[in-house]
C-alpha atoms as a PDB file:
ATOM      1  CA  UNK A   1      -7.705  -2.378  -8.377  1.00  0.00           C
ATOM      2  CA  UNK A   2      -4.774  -0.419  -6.907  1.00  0.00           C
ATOM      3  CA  UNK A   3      -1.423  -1.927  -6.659  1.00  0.00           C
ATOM      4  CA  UNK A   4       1.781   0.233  -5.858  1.00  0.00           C
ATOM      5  CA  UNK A   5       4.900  -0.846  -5.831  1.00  0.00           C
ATOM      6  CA  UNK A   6       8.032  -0.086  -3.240  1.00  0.00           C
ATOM      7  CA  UNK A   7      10.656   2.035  -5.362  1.00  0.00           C
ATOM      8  CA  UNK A   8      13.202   0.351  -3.590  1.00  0.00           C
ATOM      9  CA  UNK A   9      13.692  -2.763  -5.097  1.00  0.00           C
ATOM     10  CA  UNK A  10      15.527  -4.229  -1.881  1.00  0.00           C
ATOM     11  CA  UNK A  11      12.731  -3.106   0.745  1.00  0.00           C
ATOM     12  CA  UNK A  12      11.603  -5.996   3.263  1.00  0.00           C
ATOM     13  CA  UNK A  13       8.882  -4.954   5.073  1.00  0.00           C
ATOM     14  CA  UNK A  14       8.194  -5.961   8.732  1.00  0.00           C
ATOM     15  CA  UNK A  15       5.223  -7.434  10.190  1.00  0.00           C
ATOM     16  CA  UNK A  16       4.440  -4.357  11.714  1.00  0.00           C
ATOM     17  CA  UNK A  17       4.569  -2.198   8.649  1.00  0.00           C
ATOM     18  CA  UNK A  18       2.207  -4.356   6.844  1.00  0.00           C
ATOM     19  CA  UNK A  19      -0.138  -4.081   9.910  1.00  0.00           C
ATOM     20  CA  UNK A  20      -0.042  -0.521   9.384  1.00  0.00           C
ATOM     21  CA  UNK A  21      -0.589  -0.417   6.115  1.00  0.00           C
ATOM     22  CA  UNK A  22      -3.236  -3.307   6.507  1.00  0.00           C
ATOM     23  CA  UNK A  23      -4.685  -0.802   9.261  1.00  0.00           C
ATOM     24  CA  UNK A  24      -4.701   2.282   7.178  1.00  0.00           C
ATOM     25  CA  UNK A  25      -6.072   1.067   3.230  1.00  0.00           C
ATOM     26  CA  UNK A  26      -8.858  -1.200   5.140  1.00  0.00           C
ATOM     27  CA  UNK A  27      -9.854   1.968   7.798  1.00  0.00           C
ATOM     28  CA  UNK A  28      -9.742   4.567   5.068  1.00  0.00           C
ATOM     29  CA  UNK A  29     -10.773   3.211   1.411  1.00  0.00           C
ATOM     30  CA  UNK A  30     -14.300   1.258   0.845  1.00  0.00           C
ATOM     31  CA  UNK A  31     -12.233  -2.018   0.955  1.00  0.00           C
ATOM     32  CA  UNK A  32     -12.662  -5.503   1.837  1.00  0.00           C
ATOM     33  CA  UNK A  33      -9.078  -6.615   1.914  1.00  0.00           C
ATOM     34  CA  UNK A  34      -5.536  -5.737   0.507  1.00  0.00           C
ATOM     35  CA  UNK A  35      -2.574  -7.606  -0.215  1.00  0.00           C
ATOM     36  CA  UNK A  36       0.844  -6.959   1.086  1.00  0.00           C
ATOM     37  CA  UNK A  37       3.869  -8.833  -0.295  1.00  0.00           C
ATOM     38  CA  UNK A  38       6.711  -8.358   2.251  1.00  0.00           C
ATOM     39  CA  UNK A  39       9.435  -8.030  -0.598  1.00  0.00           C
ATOM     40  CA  UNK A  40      11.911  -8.056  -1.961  1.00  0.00           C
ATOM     41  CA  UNK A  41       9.937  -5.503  -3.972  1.00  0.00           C
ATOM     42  CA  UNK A  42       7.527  -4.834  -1.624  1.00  0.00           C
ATOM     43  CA  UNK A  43       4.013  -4.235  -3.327  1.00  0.00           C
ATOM     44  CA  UNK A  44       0.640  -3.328  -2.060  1.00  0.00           C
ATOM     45  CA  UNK A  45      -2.852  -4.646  -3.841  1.00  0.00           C
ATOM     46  CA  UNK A  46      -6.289  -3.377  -2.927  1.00  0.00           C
ATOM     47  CA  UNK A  47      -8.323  -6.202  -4.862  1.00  0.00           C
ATOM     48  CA  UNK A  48     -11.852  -4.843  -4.734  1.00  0.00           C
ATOM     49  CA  UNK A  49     -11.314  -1.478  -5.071  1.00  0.00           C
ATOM     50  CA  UNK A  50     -13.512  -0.475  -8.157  1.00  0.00           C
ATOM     51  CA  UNK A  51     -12.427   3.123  -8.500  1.00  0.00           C
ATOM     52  CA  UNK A  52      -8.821   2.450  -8.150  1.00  0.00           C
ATOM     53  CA  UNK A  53      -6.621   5.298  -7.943  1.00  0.00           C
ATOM     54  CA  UNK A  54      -9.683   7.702  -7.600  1.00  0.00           C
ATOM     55  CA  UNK A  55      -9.542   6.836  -4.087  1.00  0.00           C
ATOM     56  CA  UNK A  56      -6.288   6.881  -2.631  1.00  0.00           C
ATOM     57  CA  UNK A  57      -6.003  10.286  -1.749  1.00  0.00           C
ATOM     58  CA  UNK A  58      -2.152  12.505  -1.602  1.00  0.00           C
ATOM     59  CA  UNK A  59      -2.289  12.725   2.082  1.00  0.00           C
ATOM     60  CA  UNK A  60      -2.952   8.122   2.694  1.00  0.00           C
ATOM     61  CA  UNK A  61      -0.636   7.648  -0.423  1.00  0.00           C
ATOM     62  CA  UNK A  62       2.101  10.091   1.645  1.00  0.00           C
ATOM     63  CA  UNK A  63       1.165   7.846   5.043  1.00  0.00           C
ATOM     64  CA  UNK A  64       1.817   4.690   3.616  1.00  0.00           C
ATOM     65  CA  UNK A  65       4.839   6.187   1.873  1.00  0.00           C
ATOM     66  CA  UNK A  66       6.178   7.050   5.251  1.00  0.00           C
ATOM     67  CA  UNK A  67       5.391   3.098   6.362  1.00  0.00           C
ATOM     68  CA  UNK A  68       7.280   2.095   4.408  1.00  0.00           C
ATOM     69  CA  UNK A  69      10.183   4.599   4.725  1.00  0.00           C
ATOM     70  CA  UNK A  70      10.258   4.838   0.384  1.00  0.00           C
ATOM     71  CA  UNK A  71       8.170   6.116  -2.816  1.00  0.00           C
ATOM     72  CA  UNK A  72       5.444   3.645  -3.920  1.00  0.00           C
ATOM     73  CA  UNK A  73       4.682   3.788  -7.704  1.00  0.00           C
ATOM     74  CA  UNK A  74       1.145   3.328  -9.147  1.00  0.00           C
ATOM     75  CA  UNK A  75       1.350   0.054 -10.972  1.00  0.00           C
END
């Protein structure tokens, strides 16, 4: 399982961040689904991912960072 966590514990995301990060975890990990919890304390959860942080390279942790506009910690 991955789940990260918005370091900004006052972060709402919008509905078109979590399409985007929807977009980018489902295009570019071997996963089924994810989980996005709009906030307050936005958090991100790749169920079925069975190497979990193996996968989630620098460069599609920085793009979802940039989503949503904060550092997401490994949880």
């Amino acid at each position: 399982m991955i789940r990260l966590i918005a370091q900004d514990d006052d972060l709402e995301l919008s509905d078109e961040q979590v399409s985007k990060i929807t977009f980018w975890l489902l295009e570019f990990l071997p996963a089924r689904t994810c989980e996005v919890s709009v906030g307050p304390s936005a958090s991100i959860v790749v169920p079925d991912q069975d190497r979990g942080l193996e996968d989630l390279t620098p460069g599609l942790l920085r793009q979802l960072e940039t989503i949503v506009g904060c550092a997401l910690i490994a949880n």
